[in-house]
C-alpha atoms as a PDB file:
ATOM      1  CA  UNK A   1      39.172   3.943  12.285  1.00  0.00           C
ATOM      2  CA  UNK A   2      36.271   2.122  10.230  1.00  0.00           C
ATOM      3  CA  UNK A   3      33.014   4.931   9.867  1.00  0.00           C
ATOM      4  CA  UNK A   4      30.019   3.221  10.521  1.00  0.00           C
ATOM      5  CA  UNK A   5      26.129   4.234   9.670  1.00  0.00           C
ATOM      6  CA  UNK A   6      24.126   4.488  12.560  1.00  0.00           C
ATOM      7  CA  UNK A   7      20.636   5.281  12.405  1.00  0.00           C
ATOM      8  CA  UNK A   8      19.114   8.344  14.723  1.00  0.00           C
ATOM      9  CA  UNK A   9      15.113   8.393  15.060  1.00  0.00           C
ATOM     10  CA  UNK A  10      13.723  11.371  16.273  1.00  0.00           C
ATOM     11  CA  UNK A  11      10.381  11.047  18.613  1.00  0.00           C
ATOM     12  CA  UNK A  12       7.633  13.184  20.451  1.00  0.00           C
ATOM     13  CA  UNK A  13       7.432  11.960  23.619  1.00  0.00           C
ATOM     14  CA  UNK A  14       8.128   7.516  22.277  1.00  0.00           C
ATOM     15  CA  UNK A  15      11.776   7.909  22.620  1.00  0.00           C
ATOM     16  CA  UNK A  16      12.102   5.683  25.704  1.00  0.00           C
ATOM     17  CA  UNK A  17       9.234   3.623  24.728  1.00  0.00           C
ATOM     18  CA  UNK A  18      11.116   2.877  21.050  1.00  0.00           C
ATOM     19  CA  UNK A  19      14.471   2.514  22.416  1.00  0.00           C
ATOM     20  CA  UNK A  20      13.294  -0.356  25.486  1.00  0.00           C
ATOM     21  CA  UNK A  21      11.585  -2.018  22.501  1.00  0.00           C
ATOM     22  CA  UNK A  22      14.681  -2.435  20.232  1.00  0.00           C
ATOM     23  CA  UNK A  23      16.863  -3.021  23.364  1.00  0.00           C
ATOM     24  CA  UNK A  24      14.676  -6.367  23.756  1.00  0.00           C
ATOM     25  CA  UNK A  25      14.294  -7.137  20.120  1.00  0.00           C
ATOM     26  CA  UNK A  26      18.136  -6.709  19.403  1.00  0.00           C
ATOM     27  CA  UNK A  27      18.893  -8.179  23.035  1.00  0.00           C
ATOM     28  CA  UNK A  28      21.294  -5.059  23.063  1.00  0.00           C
ATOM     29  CA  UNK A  29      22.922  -2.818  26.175  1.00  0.00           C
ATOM     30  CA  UNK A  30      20.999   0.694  26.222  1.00  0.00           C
ATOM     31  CA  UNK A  31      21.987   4.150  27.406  1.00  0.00           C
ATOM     32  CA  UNK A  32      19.435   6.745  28.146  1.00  0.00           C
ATOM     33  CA  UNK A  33      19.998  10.820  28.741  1.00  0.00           C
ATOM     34  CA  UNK A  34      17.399  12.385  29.628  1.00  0.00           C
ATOM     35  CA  UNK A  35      16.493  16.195  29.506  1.00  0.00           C
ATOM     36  CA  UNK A  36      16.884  16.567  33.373  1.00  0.00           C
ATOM     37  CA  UNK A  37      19.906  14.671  33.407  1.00  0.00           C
ATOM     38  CA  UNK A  38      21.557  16.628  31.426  1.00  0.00           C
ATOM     39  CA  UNK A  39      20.829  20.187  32.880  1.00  0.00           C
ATOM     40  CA  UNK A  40      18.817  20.475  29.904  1.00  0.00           C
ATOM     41  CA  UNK A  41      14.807  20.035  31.116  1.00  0.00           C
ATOM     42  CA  UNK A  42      13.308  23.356  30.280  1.00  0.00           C
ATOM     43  CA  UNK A  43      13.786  22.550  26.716  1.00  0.00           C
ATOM     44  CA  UNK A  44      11.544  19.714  26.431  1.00  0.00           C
ATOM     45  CA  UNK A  45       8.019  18.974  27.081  1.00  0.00           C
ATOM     46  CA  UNK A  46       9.112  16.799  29.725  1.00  0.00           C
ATOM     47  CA  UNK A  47      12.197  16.805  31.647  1.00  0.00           C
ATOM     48  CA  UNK A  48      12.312  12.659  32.071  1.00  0.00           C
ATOM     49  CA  UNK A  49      11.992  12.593  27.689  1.00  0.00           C
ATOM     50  CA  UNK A  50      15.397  11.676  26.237  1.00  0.00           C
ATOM     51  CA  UNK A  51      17.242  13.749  25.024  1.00  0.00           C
ATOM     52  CA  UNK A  52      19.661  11.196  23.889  1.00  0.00           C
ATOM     53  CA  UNK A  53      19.366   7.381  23.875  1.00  0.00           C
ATOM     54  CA  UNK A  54      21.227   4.431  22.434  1.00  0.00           C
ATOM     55  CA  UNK A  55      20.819   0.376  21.719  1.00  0.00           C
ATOM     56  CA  UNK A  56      24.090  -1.402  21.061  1.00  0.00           C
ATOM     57  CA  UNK A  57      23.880  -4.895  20.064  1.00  0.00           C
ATOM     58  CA  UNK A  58      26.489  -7.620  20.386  1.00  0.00           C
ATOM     59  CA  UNK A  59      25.923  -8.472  16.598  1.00  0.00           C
ATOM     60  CA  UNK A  60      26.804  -5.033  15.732  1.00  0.00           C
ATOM     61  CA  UNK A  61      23.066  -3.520  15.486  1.00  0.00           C
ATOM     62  CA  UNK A  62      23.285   0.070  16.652  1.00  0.00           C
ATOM     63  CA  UNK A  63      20.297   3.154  17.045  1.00  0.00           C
ATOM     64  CA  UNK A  64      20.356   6.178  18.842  1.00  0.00           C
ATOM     65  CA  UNK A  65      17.119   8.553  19.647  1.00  0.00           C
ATOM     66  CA  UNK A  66      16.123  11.232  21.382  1.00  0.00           C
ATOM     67  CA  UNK A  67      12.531  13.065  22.122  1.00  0.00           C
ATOM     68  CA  UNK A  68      12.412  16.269  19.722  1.00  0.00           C
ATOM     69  CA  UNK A  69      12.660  19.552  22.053  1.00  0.00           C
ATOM     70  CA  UNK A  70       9.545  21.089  22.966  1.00  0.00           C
ATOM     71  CA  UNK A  71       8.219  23.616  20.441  1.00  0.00           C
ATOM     72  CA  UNK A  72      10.032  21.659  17.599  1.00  0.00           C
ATOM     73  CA  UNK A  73       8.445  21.428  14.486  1.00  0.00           C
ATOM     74  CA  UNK A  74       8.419  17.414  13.959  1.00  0.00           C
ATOM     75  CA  UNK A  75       6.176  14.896  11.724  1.00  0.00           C
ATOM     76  CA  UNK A  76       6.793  10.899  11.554  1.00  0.00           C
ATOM     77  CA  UNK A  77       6.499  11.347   7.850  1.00  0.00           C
ATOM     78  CA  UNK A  78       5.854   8.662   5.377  1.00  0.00           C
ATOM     79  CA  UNK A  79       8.826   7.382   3.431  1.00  0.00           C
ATOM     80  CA  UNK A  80      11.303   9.744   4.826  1.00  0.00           C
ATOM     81  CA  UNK A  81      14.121   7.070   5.539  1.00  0.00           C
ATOM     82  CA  UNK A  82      13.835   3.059   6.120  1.00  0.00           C
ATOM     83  CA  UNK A  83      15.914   1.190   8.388  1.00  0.00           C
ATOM     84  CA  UNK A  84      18.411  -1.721   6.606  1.00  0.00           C
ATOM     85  CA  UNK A  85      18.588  -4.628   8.621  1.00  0.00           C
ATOM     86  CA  UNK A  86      20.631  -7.320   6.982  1.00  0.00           C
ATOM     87  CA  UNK A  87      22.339 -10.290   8.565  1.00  0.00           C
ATOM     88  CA  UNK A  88      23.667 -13.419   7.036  1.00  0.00           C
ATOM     89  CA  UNK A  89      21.854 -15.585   8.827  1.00  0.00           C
ATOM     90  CA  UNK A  90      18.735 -17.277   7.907  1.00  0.00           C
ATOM     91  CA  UNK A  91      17.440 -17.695  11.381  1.00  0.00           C
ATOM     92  CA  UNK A  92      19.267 -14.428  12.878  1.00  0.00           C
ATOM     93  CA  UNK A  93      16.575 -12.335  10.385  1.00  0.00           C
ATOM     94  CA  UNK A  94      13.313 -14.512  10.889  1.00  0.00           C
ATOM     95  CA  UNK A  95      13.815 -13.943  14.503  1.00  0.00           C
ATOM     96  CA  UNK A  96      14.683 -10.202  14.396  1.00  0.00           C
ATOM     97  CA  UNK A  97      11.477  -9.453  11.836  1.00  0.00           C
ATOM     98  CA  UNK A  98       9.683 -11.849  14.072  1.00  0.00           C
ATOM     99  CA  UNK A  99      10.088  -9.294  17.165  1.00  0.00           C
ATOM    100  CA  UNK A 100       9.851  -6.179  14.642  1.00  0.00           C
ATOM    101  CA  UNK A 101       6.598  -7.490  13.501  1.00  0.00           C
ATOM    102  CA  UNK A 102       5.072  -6.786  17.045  1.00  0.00           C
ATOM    103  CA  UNK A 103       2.524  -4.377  16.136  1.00  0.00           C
ATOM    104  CA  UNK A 104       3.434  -3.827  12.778  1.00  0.00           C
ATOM    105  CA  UNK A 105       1.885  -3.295   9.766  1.00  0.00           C
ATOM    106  CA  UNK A 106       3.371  -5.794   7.552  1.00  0.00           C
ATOM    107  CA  UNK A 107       4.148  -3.963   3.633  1.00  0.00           C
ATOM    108  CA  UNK A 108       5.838  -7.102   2.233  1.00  0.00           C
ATOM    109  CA  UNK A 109       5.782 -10.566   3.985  1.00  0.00           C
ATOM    110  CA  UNK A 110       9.015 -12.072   4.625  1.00  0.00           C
ATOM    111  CA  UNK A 111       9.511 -14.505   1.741  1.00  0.00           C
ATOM    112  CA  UNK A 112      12.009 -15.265  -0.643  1.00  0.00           C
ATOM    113  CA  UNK A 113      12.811 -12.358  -3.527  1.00  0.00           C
ATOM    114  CA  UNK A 114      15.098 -12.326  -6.564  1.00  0.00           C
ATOM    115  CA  UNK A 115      18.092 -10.936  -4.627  1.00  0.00           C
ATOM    116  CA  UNK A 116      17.653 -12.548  -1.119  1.00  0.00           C
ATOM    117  CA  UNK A 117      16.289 -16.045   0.422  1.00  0.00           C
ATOM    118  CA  UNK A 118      14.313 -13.886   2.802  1.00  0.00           C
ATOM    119  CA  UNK A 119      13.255 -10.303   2.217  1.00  0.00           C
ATOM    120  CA  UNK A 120      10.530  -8.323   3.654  1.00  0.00           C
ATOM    121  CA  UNK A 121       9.379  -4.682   4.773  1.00  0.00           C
ATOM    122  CA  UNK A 122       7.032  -3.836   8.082  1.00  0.00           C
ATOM    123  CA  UNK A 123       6.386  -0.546   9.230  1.00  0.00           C
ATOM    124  CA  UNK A 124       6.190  -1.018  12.995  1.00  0.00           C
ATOM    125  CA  UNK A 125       4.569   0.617  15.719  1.00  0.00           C
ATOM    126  CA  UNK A 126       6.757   3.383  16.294  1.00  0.00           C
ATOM    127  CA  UNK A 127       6.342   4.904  12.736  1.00  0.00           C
ATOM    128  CA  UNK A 128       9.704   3.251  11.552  1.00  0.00           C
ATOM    129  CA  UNK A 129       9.582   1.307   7.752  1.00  0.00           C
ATOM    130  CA  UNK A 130      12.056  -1.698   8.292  1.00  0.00           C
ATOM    131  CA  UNK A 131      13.697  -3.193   5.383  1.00  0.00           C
ATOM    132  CA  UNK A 132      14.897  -6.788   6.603  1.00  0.00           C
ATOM    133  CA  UNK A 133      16.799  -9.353   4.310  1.00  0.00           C
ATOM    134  CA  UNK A 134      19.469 -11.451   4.078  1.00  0.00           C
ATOM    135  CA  UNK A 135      22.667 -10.597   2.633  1.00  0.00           C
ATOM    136  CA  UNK A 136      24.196 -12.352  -0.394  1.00  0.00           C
ATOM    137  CA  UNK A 137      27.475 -11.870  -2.621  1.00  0.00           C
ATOM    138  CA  UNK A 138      26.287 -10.484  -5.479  1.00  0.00           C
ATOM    139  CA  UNK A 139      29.176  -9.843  -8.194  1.00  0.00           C
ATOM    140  CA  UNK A 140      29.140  -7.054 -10.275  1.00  0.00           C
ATOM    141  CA  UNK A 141      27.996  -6.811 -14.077  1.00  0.00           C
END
């Protein structure tokens, strides 16, 4: 069985919000647990936060989230991981980054780089630094 990355973002109370918004950008299928569904609401701030949530795209795309527990030490933080998203496609990315863009705050226009026809960085509304390019052999030196 093929191991795959899959990116979890942790929130304070934006899970749902972050996940709907990817769901529509991704045009995925989404699952959403929330605290009270599973059993679980004293533990968080509010018992309709998620406690876990997932996007699954039909191009393979996949995120999960959840809402930190209440009382949880948690920070966005700057740097602390960026999200990959490469497709071979030219049109596939312009129209992804296009919908990422929404409220973004745009670190590195999409344009053409030395490794990729397209290649650009955004850190969007929800605190997330997107890396988005599109993929090329490269051979090995």
């Amino acid at each position: 069985m093929p191991i795959r990355t899959v990116i979890h973002l942790n929130f304070q109370g934006h899970a749902r919000a972050a996940l709907t918004f990817y769901q529509n950008i991704f045009n995925g299928q989404q699952t959403l647990v929330t605290y009270a569904n599973a059993g679980r609401g004293e533990e968080a701030v509010d018992p309709d936060q998620i406690l876990w949530g997932q996007v699954t795209g039909e191009d393979g795309i996949a995120l999960m989230a959840c809402d930190v527990p209440a009382g949880a030490d948690w920070h966005p933080g700057d740097n602390a991981f960026f999200v990959s998203l490469r497709g071979d496609d030219v049109n596939m990315v312009r129209t992804l980054w296009s919908g990422l863009e929404q409220g973004a705050i745009v670190l590195h226009a999409l344009t053409p780089s030395q490794w990729s026809p397209l290649y650009g960085m955004l850190h969007d509304r929800f605190g997330v630094v997107w890396v988005v390019d599109v993929s090329v052999p490269h051979s090995v030196a």
